[in-house]
C-alpha atoms as a PDB file:
ATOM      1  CA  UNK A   1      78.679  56.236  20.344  1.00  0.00           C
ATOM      2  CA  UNK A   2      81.039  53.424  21.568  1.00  0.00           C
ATOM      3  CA  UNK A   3      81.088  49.807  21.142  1.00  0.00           C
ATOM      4  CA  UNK A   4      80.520  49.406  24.921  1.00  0.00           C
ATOM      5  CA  UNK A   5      76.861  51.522  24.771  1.00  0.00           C
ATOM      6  CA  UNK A   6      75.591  49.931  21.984  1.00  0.00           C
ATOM      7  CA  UNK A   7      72.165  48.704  22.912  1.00  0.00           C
ATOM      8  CA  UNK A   8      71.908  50.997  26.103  1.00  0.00           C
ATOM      9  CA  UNK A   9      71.310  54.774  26.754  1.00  0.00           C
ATOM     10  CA  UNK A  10      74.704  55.691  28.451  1.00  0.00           C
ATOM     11  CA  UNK A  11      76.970  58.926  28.874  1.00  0.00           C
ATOM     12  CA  UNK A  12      78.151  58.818  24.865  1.00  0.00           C
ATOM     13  CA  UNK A  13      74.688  58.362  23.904  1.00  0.00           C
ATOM     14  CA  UNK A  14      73.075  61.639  26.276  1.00  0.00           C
ATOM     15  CA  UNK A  15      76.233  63.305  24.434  1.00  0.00           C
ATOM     16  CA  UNK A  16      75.017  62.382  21.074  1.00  0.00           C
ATOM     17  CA  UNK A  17      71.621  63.307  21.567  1.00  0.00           C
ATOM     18  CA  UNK A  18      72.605  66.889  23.285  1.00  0.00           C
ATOM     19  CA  UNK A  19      74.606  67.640  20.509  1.00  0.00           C
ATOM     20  CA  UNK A  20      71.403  66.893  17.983  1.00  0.00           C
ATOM     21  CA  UNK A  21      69.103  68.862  20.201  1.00  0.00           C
ATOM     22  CA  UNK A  22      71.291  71.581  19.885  1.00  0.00           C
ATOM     23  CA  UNK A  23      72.088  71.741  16.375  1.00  0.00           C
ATOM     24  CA  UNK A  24      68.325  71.553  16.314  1.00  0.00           C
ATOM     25  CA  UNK A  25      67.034  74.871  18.027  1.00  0.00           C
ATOM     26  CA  UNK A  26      65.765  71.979  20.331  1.00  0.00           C
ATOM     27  CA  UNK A  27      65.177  72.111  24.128  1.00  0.00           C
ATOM     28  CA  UNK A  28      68.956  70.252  25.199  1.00  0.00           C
ATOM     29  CA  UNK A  29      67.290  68.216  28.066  1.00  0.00           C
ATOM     30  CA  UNK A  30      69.513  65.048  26.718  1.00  0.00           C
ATOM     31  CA  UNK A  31      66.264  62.992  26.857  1.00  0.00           C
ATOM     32  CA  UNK A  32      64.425  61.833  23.840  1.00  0.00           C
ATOM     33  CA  UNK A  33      60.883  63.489  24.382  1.00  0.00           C
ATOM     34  CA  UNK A  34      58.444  63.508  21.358  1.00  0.00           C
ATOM     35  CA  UNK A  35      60.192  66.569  19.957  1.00  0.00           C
ATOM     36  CA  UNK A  36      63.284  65.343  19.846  1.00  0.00           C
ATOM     37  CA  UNK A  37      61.924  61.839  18.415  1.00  0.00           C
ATOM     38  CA  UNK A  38      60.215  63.785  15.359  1.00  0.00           C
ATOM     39  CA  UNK A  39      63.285  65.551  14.538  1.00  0.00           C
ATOM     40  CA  UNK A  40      65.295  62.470  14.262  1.00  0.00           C
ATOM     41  CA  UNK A  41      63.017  61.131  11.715  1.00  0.00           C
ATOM     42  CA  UNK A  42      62.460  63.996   9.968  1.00  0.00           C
ATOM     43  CA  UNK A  43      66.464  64.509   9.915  1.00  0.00           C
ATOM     44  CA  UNK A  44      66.792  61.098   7.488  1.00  0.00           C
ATOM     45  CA  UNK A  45      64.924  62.342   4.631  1.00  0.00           C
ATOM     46  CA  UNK A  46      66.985  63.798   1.917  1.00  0.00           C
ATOM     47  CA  UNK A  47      65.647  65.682  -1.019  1.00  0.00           C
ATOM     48  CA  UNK A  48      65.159  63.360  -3.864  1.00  0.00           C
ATOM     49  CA  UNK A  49      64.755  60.199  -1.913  1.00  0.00           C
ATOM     50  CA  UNK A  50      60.652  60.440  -1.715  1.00  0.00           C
ATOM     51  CA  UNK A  51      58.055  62.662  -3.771  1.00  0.00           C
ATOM     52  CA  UNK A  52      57.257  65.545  -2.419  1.00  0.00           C
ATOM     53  CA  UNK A  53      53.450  66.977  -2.342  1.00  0.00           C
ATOM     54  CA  UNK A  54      50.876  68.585  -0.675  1.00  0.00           C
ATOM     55  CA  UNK A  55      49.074  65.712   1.258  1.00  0.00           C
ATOM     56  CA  UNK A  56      47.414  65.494   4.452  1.00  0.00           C
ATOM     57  CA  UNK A  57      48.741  65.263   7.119  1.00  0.00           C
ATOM     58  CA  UNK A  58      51.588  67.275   5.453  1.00  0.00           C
ATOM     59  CA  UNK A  59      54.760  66.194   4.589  1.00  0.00           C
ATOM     60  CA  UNK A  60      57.519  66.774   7.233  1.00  0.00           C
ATOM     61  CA  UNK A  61      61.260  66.343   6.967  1.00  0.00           C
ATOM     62  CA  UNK A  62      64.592  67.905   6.431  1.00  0.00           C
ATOM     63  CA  UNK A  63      63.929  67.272   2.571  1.00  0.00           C
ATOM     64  CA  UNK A  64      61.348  70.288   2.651  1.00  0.00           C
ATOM     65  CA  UNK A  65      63.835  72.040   4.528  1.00  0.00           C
ATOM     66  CA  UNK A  66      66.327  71.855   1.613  1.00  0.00           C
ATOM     67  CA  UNK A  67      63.386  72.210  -0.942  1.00  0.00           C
ATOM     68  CA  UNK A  68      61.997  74.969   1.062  1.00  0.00           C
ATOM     69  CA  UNK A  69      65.487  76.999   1.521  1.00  0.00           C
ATOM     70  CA  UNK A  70      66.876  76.497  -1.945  1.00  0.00           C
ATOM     71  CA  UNK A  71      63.120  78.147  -3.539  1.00  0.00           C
ATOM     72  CA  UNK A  72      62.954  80.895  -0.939  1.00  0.00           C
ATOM     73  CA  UNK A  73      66.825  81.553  -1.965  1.00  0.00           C
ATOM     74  CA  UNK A  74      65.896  81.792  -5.824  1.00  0.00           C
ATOM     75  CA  UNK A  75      63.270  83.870  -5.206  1.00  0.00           C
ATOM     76  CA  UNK A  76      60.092  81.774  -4.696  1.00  0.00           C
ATOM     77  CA  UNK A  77      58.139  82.679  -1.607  1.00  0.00           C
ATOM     78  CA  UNK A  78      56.904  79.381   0.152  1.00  0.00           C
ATOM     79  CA  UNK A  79      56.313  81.122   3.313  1.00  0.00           C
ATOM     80  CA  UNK A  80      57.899  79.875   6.771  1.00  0.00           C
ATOM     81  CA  UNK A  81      60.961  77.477   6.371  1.00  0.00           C
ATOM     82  CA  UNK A  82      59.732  75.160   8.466  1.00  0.00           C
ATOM     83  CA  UNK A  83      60.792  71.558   6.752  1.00  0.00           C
ATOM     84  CA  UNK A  84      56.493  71.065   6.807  1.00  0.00           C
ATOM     85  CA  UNK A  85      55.066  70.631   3.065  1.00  0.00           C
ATOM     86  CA  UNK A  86      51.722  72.720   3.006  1.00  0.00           C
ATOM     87  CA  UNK A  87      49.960  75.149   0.453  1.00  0.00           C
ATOM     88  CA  UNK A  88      52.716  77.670   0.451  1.00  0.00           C
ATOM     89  CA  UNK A  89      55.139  75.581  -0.060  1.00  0.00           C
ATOM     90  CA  UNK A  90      53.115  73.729  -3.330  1.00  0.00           C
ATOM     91  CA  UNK A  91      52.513  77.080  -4.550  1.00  0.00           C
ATOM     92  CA  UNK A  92      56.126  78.462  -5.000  1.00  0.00           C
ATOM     93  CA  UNK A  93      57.333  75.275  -6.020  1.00  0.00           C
ATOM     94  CA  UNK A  94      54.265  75.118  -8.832  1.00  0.00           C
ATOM     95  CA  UNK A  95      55.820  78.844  -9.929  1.00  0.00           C
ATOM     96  CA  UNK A  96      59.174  77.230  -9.885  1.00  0.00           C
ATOM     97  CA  UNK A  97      58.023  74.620 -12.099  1.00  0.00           C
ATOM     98  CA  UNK A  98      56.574  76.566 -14.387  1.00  0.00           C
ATOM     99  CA  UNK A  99      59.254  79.394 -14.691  1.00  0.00           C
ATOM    100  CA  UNK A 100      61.847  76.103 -15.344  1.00  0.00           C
ATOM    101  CA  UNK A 101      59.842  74.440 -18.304  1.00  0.00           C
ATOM    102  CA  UNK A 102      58.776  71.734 -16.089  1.00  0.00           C
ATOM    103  CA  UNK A 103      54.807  70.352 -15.640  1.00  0.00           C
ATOM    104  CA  UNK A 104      53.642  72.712 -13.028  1.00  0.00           C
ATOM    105  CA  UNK A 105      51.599  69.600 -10.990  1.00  0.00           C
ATOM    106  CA  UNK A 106      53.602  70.897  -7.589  1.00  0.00           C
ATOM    107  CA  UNK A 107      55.094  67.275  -7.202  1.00  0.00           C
ATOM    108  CA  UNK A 108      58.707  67.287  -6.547  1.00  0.00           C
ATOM    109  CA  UNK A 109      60.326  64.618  -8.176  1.00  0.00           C
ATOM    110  CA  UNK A 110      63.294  63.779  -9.640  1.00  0.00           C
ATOM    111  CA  UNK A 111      63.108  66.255 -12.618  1.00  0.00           C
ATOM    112  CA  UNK A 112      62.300  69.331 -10.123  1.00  0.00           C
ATOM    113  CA  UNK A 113      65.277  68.113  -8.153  1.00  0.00           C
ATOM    114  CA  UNK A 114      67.636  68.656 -10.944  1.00  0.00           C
ATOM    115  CA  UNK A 115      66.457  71.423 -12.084  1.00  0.00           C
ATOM    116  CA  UNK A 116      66.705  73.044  -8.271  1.00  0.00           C
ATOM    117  CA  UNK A 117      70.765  71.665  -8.014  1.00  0.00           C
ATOM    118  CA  UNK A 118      71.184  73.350 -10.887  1.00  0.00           C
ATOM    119  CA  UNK A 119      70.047  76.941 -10.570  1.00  0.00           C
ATOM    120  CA  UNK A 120      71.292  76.847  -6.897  1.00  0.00           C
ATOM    121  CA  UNK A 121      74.661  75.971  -8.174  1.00  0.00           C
ATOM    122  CA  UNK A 122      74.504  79.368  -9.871  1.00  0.00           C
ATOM    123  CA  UNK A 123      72.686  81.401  -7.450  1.00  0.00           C
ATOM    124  CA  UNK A 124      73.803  82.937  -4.623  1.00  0.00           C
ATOM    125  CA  UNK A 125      73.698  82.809  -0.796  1.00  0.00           C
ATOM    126  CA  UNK A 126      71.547  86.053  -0.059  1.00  0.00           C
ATOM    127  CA  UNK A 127      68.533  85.816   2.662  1.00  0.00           C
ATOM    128  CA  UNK A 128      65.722  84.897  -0.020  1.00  0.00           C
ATOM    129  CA  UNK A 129      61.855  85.718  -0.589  1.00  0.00           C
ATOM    130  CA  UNK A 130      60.592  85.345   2.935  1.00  0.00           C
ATOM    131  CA  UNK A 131      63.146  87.674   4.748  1.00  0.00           C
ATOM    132  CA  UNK A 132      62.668  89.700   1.981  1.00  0.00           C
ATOM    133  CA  UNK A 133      59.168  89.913   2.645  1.00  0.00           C
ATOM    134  CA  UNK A 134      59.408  90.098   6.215  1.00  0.00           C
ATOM    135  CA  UNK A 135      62.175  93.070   5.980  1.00  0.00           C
ATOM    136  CA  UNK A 136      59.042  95.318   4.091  1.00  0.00           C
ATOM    137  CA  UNK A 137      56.368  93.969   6.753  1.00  0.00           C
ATOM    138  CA  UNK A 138      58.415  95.577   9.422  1.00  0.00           C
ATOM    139  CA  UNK A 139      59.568  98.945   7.779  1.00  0.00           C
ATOM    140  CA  UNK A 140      56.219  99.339   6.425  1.00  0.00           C
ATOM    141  CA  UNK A 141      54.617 102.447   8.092  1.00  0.00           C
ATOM    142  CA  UNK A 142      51.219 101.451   7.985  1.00  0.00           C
ATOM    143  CA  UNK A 143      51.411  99.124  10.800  1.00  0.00           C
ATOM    144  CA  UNK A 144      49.946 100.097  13.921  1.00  0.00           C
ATOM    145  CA  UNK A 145      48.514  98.217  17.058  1.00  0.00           C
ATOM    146  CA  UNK A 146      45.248  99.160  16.613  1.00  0.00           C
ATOM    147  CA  UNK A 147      45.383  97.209  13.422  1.00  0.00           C
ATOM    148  CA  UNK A 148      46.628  94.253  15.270  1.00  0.00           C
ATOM    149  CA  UNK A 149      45.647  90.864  15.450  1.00  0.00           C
ATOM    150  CA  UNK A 150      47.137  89.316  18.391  1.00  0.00           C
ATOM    151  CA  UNK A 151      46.763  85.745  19.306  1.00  0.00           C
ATOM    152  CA  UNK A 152      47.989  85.387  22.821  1.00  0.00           C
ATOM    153  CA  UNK A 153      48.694  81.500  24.450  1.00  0.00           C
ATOM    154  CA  UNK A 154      49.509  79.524  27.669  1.00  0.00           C
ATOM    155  CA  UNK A 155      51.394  76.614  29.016  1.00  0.00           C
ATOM    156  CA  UNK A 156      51.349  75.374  32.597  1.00  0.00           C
ATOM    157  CA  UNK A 157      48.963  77.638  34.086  1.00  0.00           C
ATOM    158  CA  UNK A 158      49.997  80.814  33.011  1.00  0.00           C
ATOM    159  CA  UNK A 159      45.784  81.581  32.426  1.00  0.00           C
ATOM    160  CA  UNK A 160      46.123  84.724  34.448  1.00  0.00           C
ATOM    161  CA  UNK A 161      48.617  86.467  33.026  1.00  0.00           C
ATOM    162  CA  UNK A 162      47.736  85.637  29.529  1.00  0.00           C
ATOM    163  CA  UNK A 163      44.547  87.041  30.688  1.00  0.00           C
ATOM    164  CA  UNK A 164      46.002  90.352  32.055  1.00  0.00           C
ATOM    165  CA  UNK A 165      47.704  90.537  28.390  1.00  0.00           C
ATOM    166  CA  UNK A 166      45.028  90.102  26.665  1.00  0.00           C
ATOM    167  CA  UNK A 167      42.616  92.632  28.666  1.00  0.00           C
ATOM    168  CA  UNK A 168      46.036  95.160  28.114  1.00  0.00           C
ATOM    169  CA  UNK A 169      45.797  94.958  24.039  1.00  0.00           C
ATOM    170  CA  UNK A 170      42.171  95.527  23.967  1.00  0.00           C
ATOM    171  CA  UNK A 171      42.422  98.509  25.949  1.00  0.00           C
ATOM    172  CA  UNK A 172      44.632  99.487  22.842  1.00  0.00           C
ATOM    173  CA  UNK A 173      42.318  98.705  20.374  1.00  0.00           C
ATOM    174  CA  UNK A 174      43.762  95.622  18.888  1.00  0.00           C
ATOM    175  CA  UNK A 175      41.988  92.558  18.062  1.00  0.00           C
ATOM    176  CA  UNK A 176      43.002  89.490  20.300  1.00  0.00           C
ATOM    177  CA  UNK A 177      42.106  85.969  20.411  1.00  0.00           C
ATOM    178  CA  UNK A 178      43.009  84.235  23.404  1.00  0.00           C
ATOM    179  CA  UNK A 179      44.024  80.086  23.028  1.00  0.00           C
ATOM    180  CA  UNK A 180      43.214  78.288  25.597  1.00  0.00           C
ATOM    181  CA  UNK A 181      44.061  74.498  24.006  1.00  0.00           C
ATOM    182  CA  UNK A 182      47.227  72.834  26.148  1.00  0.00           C
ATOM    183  CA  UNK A 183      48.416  71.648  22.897  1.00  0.00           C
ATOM    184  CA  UNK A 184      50.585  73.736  20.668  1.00  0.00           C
ATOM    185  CA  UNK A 185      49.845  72.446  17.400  1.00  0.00           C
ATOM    186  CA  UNK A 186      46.176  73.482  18.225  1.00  0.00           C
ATOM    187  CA  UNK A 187      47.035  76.526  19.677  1.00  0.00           C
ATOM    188  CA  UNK A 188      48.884  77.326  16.614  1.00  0.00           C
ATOM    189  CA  UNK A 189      45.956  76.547  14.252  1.00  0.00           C
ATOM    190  CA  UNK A 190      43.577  78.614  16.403  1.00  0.00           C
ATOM    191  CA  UNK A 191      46.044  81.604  15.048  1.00  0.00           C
ATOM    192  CA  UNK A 192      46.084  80.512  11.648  1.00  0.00           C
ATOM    193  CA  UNK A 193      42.846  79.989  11.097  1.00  0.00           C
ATOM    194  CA  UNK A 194      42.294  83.409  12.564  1.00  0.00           C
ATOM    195  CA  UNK A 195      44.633  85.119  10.256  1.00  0.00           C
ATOM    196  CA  UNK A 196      46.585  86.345  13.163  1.00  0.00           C
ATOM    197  CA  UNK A 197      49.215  88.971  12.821  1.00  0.00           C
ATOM    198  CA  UNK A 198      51.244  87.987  15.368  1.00  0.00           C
ATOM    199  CA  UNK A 199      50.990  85.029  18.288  1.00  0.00           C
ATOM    200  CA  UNK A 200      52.555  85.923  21.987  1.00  0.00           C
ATOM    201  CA  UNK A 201      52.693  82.913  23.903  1.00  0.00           C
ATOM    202  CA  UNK A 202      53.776  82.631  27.855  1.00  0.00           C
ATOM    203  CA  UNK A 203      54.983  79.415  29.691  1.00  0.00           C
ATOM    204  CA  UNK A 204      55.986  78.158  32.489  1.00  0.00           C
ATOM    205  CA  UNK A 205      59.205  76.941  33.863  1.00  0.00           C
ATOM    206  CA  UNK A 206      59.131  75.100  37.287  1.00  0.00           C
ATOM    207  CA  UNK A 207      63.241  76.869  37.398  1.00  0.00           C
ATOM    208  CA  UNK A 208      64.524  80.217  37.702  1.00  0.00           C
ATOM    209  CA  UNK A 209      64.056  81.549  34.016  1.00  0.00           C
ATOM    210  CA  UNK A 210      63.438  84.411  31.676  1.00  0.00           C
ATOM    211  CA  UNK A 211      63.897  83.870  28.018  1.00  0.00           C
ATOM    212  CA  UNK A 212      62.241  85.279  24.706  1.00  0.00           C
ATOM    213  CA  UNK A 213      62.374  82.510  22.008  1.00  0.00           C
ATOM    214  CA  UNK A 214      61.364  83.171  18.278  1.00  0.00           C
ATOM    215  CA  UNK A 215      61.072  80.728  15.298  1.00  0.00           C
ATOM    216  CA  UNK A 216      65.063  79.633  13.992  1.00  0.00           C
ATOM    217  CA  UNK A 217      66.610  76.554  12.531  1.00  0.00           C
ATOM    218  CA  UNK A 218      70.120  76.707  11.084  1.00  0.00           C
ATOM    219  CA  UNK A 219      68.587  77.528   7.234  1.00  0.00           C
ATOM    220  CA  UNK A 220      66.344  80.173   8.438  1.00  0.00           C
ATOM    221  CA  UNK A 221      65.246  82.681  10.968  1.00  0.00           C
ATOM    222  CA  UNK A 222      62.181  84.441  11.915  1.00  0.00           C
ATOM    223  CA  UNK A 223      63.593  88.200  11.666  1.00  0.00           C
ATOM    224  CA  UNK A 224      59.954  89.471  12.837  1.00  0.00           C
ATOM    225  CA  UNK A 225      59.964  87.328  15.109  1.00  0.00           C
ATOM    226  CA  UNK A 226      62.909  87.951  16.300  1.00  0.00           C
ATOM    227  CA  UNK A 227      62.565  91.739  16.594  1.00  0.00           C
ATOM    228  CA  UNK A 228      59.331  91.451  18.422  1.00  0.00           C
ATOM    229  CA  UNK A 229      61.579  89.124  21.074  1.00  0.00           C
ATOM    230  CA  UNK A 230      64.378  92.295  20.598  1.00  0.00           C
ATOM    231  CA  UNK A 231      61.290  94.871  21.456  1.00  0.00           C
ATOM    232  CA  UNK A 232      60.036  93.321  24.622  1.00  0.00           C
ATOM    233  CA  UNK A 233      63.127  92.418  26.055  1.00  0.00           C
ATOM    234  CA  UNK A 234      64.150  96.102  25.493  1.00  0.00           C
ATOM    235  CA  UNK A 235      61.610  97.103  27.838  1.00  0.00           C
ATOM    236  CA  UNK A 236      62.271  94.705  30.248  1.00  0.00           C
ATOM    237  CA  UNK A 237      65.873  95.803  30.462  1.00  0.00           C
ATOM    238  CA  UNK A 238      66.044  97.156  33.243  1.00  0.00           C
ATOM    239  CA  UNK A 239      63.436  95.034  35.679  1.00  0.00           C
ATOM    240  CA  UNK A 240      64.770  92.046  36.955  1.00  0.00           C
ATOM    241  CA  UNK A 241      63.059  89.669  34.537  1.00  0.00           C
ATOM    242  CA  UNK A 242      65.862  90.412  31.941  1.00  0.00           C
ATOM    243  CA  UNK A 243      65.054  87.940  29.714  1.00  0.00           C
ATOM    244  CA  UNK A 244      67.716  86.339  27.052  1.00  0.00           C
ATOM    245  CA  UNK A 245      66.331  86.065  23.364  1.00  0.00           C
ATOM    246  CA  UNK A 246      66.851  82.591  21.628  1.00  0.00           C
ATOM    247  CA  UNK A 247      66.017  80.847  18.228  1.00  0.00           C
ATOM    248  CA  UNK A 248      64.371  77.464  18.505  1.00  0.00           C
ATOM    249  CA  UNK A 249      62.273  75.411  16.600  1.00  0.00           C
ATOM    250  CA  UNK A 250      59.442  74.497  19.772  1.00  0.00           C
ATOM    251  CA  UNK A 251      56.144  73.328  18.045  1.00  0.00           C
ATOM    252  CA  UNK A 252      54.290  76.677  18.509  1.00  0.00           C
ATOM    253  CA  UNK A 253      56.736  78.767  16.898  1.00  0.00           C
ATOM    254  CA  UNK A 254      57.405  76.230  14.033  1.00  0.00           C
ATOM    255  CA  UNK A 255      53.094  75.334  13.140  1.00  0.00           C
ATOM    256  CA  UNK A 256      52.341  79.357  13.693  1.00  0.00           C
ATOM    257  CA  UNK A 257      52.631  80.855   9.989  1.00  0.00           C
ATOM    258  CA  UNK A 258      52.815  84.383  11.521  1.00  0.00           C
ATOM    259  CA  UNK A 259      56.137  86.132  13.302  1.00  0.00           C
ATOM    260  CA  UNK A 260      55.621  84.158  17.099  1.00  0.00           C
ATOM    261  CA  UNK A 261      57.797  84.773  20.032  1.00  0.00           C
ATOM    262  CA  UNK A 262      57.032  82.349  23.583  1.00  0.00           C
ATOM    263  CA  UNK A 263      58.380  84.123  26.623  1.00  0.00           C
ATOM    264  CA  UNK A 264      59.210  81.097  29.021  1.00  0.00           C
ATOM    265  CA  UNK A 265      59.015  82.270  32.766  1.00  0.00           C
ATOM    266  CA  UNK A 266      59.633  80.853  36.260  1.00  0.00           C
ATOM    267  CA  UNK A 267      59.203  79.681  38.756  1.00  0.00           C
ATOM    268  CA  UNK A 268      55.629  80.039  38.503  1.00  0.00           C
ATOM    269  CA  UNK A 269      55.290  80.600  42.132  1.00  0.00           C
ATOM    270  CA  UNK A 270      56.896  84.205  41.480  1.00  0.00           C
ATOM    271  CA  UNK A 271      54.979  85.331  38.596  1.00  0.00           C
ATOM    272  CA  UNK A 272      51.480  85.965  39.877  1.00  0.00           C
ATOM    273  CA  UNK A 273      53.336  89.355  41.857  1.00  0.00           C
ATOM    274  CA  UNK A 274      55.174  90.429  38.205  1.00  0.00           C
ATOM    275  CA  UNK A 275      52.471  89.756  36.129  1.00  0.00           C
ATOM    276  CA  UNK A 276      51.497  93.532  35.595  1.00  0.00           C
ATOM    277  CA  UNK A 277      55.206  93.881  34.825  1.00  0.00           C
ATOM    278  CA  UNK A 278      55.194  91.261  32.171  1.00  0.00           C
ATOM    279  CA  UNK A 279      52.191  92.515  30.752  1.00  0.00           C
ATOM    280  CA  UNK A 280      53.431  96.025  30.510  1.00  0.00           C
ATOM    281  CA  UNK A 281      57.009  95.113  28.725  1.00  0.00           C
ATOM    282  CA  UNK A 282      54.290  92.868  26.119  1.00  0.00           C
ATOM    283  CA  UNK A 283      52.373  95.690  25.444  1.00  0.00           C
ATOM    284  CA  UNK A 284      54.744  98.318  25.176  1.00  0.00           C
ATOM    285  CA  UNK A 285      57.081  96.074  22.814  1.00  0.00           C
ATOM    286  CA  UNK A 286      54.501  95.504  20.686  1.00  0.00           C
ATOM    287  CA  UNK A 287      53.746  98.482  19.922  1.00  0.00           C
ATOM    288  CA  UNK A 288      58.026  99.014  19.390  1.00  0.00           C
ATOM    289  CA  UNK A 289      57.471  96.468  17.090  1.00  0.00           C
ATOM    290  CA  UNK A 290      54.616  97.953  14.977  1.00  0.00           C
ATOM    291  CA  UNK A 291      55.792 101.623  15.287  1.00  0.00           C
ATOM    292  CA  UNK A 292      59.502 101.782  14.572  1.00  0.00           C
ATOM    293  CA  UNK A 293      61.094 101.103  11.069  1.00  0.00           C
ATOM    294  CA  UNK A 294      63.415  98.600  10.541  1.00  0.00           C
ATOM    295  CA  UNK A 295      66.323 100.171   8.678  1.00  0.00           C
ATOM    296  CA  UNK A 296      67.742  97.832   6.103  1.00  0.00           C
END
């Protein structure tokens, strides 16, 4: 940011904030919405500078990133690396702890810390617990959609064809929830608290638009996720929805502990004709995603 800008929200400073959005998985709208706002704070904690515990609300910050990536990378599952301190997260650190000689009271302090710098300075770089785990949820061949729960969700009035969806997987014999709440975080606790398999989400763009997202921030990346997003754009290869598949770190797909993909559509005014469409390419990647192996 220049000298002249300082103190007002000019060209260098939109530049700035792009670049951080994007570095992010963040939507790059160059405006500083509430997203963008929590990121910045969250992006000034570093690990060692603050205890780190299981409180509520949780703990939230790049700091539980780092924590987060450098367990998951020696072998500790702590679940979704999401930089948000919850009961996974305690859990593999407590193992951690207690595998290193260290009180196993799940605080992270400045013991922990050293004792994390220095196993990762003699580990590797390989893709850790979680996309371990995730690699032997998808080539397991037990998986099938009438096993499935299926949380599906809406933003900006996309009710009907979240309705169509859901009406679809039942037909199929899977279990679905539908969330109806307009905010995510709730949306994404209705699928937690349901022990969800898998969330589908749908919103609306007010633009031309047709992209898949899944769950990804530069230490980590939803590869269920990301292969459900992979499935149903498969299917919709060849319609003229097309849609492009992209990592991000948007609310639902960060709070959801399950693999989540959000299919963001518009304009609206043009959906209510392809909804069938859009509910077939769902359907039939979903059950892509829960029939074919994953060769590793």
């Amino acid at each position: 940011m220049s000298n002249v800008e300082l103190g007002r929200f000019g060209e260098s400073t939109t530049a700035a904030l792009l670049d951080f959005q994007r570095s992010r998985h963040l939507s790059e709208s160059g405006e500083c919405d509430a997203a963008t706002w929590s990121a910045l704070v969250e992006a000034g904690w570093h690990l060692g500078e603050r205890l780190l515990q299981l409180m509520v609300p949780n703990l939230r910050g790049d700091d539980v990133v780092d924590l987060q990536g450098t367990l998951t990378r020696l072998g500790f599952d702590c679940g979704k690396v999401d930089g948000i301190f919850g009961p996974d997260t305690m859990r593999a650190l407590c193992d951690f702890q207690r595998n290193s000689g260290l009180p196993s009271d799940g605080v992270c302090g400045k013991d922990t810390v050293e004792a994390l710098d220095l196993l990762r300075r003699q580990s590797g770089s390989g893709p850790g617990a979680v996309a371990l785990r995730e690699r032997l949820s998808l080539s397991s061949g037990d998986r099938n959609l009438e096993h499935l729960r299926v949380v599906v969700g809406h933003f900006g009035g996309l009710s009907a064809l979240a309705r169509q969806v859901v009406l679809a997987l039942r037909q199929r014999s899977a279990t679905v929830l539908a969330a109806e709440q307009v905010d995510p975080v709730e949306q994404a606790s209705t699928a937690n608290r349901g022990a969800a398999h898998v969330y589908v989400g749908f919103e609306a763009s007010p633009e031309p638009c047709s992209v898949i997202h899944h769950f990804a921030v530069s230490e980590f990346e939803s590869i269920a996720g990301r292969a459900l997003a992979e499935h149903i754009a498969t299917e919709a290869t060849h319609s003229p929805l097309r849609p492009d598949i992209t990592g991000v770190r948007m609310p639902i797909l960060r709070e959801t502990v399950m693999p989540a993909v959000l299919w963001r559509l518009g304009p609206v005014e043009s959906l209510t004709r392809s909804a069938p469409e859009i509910t077939r390419h769902v359907v039939r990647g979903l059950v892509r995603w829960t029939e074919v192996e994953t060769e590793n």
